[in-house]
N, C-alpha and C. Protein backbone atom coordinates (compact mmCIF):
# COMPACT_ATOMS: atom_id res chain seq x y z
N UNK A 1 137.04 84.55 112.10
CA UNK A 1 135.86 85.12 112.74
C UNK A 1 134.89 84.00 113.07
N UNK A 2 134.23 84.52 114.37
CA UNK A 2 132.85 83.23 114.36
C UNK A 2 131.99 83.49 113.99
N UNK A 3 130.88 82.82 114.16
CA UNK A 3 130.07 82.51 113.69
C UNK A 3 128.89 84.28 114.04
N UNK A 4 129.18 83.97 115.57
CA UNK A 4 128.41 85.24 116.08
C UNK A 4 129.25 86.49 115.56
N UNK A 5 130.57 86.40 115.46
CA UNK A 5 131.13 87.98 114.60
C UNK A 5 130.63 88.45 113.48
N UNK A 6 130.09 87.05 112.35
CA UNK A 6 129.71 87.27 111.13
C UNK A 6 128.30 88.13 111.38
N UNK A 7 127.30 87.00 112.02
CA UNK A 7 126.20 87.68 112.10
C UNK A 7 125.67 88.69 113.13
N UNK A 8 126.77 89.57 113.92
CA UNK A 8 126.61 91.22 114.31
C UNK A 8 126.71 91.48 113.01
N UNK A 9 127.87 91.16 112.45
CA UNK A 9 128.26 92.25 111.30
C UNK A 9 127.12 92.51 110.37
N UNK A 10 126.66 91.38 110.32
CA UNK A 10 125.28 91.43 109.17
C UNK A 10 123.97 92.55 109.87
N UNK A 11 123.73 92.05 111.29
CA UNK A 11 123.01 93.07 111.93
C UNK A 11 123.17 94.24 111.58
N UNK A 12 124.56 94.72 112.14
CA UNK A 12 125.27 96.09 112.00
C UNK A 12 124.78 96.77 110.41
N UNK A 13 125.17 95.91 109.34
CA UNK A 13 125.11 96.22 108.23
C UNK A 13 123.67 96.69 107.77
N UNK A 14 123.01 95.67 108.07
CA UNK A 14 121.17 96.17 108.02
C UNK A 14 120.63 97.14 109.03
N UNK A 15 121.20 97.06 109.88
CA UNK A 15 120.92 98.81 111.46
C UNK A 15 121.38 100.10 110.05
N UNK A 16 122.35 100.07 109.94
CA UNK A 16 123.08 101.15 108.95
C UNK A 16 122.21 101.64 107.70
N UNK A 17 122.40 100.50 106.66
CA UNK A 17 121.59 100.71 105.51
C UNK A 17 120.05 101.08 105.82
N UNK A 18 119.26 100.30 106.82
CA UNK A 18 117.98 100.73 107.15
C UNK A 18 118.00 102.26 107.98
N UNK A 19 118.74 102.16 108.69
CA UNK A 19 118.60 104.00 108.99
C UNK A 19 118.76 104.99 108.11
N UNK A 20 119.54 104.32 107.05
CA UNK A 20 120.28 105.96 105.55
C UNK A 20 118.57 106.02 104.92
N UNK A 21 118.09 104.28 104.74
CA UNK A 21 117.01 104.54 103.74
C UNK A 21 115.83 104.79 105.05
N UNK A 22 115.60 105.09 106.05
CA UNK A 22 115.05 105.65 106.46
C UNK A 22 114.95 107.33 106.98
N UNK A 23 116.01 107.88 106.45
CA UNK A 23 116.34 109.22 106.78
C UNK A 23 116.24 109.95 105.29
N UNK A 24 116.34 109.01 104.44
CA UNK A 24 116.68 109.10 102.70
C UNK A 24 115.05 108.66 101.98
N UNK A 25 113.98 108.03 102.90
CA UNK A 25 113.07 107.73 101.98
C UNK A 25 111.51 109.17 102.15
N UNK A 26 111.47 109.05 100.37
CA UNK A 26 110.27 110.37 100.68
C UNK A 26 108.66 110.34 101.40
N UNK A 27 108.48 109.05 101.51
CA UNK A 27 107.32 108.64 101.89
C UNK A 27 107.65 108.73 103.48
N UNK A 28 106.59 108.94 104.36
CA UNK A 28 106.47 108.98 105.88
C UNK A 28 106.26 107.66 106.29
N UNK A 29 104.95 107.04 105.51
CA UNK A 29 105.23 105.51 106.14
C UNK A 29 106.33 104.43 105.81
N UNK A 30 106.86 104.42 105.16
CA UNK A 30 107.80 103.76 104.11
C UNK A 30 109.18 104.51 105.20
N UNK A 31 109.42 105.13 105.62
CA UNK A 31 110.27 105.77 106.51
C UNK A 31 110.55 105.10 108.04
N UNK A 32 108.90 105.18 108.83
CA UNK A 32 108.69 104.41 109.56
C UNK A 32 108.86 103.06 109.49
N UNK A 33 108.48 102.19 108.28
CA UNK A 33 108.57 100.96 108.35
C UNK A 33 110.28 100.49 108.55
N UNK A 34 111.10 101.36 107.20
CA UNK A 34 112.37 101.21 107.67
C UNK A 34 113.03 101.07 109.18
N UNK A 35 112.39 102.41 110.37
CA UNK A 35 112.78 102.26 111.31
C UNK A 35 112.47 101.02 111.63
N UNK A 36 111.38 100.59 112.11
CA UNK A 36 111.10 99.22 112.55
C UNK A 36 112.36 98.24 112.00
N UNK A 37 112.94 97.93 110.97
CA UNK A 37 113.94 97.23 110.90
C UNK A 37 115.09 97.60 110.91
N UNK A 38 115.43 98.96 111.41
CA UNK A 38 116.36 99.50 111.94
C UNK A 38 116.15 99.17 113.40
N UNK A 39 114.84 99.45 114.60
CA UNK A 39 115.26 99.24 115.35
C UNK A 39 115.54 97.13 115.73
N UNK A 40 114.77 96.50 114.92
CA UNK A 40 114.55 95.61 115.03
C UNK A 40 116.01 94.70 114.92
N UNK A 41 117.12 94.92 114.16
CA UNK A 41 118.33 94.75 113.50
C UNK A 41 119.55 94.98 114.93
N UNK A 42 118.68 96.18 115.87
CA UNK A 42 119.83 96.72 116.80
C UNK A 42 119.60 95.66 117.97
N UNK A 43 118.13 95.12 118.28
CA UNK A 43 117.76 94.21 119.33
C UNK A 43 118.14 93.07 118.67
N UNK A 44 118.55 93.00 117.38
CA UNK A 44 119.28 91.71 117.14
C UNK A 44 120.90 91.57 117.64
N UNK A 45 121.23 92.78 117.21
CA UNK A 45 122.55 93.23 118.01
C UNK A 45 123.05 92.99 119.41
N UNK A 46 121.84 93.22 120.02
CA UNK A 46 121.47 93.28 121.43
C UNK A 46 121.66 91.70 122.22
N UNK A 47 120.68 90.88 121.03
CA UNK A 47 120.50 89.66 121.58
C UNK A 47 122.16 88.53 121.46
N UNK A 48 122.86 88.84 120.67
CA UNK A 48 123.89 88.41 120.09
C UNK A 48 124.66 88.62 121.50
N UNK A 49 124.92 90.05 122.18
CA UNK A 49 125.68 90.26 122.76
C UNK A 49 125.35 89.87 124.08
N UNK A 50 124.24 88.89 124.53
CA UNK A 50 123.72 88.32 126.07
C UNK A 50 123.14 89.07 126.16
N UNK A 51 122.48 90.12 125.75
CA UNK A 51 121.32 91.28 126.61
C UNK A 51 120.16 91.15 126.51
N UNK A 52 119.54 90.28 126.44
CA UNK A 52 118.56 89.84 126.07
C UNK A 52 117.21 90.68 126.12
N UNK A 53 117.08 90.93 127.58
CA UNK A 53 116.14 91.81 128.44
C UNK A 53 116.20 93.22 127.67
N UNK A 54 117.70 93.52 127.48
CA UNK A 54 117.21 94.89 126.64
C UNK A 54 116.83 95.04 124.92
N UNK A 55 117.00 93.74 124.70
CA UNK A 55 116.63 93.25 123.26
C UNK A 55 114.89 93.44 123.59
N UNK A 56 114.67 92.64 124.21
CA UNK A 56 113.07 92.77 124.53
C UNK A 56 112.26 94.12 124.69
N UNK A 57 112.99 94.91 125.97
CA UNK A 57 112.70 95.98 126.05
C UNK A 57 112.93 97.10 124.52
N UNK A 58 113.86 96.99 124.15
CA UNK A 58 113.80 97.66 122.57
C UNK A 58 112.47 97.00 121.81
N UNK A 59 112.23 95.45 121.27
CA UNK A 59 111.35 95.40 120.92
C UNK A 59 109.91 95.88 121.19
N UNK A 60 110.01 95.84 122.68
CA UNK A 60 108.15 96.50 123.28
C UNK A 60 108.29 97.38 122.94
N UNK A 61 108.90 98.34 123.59
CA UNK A 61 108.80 99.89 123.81
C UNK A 61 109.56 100.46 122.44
N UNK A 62 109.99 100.41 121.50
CA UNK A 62 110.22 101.25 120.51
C UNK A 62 109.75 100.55 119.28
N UNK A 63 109.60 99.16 118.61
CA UNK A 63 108.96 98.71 117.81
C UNK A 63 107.69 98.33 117.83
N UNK A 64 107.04 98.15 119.54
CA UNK A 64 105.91 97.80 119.49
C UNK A 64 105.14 99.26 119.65
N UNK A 65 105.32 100.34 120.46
CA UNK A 65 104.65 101.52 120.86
C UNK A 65 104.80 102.79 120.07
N UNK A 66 105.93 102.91 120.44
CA UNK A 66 106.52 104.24 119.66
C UNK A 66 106.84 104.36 117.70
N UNK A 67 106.93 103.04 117.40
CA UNK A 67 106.62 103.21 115.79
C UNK A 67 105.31 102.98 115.45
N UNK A 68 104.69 102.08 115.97
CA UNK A 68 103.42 102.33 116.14
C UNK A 68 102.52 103.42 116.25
N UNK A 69 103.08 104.21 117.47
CA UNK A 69 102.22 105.56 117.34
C UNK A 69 102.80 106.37 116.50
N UNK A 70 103.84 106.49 115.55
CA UNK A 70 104.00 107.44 114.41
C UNK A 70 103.66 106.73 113.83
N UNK A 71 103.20 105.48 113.13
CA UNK A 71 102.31 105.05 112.13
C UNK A 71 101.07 105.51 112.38
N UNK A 72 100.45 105.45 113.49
CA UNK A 72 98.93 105.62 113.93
C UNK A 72 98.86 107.49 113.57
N UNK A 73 99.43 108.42 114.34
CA UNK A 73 99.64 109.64 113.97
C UNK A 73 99.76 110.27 112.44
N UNK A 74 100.56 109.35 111.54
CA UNK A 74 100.86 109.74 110.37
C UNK A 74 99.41 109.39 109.56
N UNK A 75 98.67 108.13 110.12
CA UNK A 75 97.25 108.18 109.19
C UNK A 75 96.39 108.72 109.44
N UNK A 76 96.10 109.33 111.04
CA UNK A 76 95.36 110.16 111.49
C UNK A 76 95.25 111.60 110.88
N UNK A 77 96.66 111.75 110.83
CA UNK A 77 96.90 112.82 110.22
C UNK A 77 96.41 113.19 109.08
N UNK A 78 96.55 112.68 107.58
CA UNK A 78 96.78 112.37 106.31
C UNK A 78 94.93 113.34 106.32
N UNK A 79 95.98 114.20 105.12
CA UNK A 79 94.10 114.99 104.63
C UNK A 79 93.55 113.99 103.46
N UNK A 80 92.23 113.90 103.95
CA UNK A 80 91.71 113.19 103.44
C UNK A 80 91.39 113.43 101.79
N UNK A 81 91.38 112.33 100.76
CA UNK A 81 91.56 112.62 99.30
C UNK A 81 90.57 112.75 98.55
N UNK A 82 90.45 114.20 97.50
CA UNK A 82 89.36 114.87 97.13
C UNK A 82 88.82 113.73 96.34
N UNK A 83 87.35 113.20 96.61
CA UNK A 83 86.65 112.23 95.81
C UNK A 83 85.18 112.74 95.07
């Protein structure tokens, strides 16, 4: 195997495990954060395989916006704690 077979596989391996513990964790932000290195792991995937542009585009638009706004949503949300 080369060099680049090893490290998809490692990608692959962290895309996987970060999606179970993001589908598997009880916390909402702690969930989200996982995604972020779920999606972050797949644009590594991405970049490995020459795609560069859509490595990028995964990074803007789903790690920079869209986990973002379920982080932003999930604290907006959150009832505030009896003090």
């Amino acid at each position: 195997m080369t060099a680049t077979e090893i490290l998809f596989l490692v990608f692959a391996v962290i895309a996987v495990g970060s999606a179970l513990l993001s589908m598997t964790s009880k916390q909402l932000v702690h969930s989200a954060l996982w995604l972020v290195v779920t999606l972050g792991a797949i644009a590594g995937c991405f970049v490995l395989m020459t795609a560069e542009f859509v490595a990028w585009v995964q990074v803007l638009v789903y790690v920079g916006s869209i986990v973002v706004l379920v982080i932003f949503a999930l604290m907006m949300t959150r009832q505030p704690a009896a003090g």
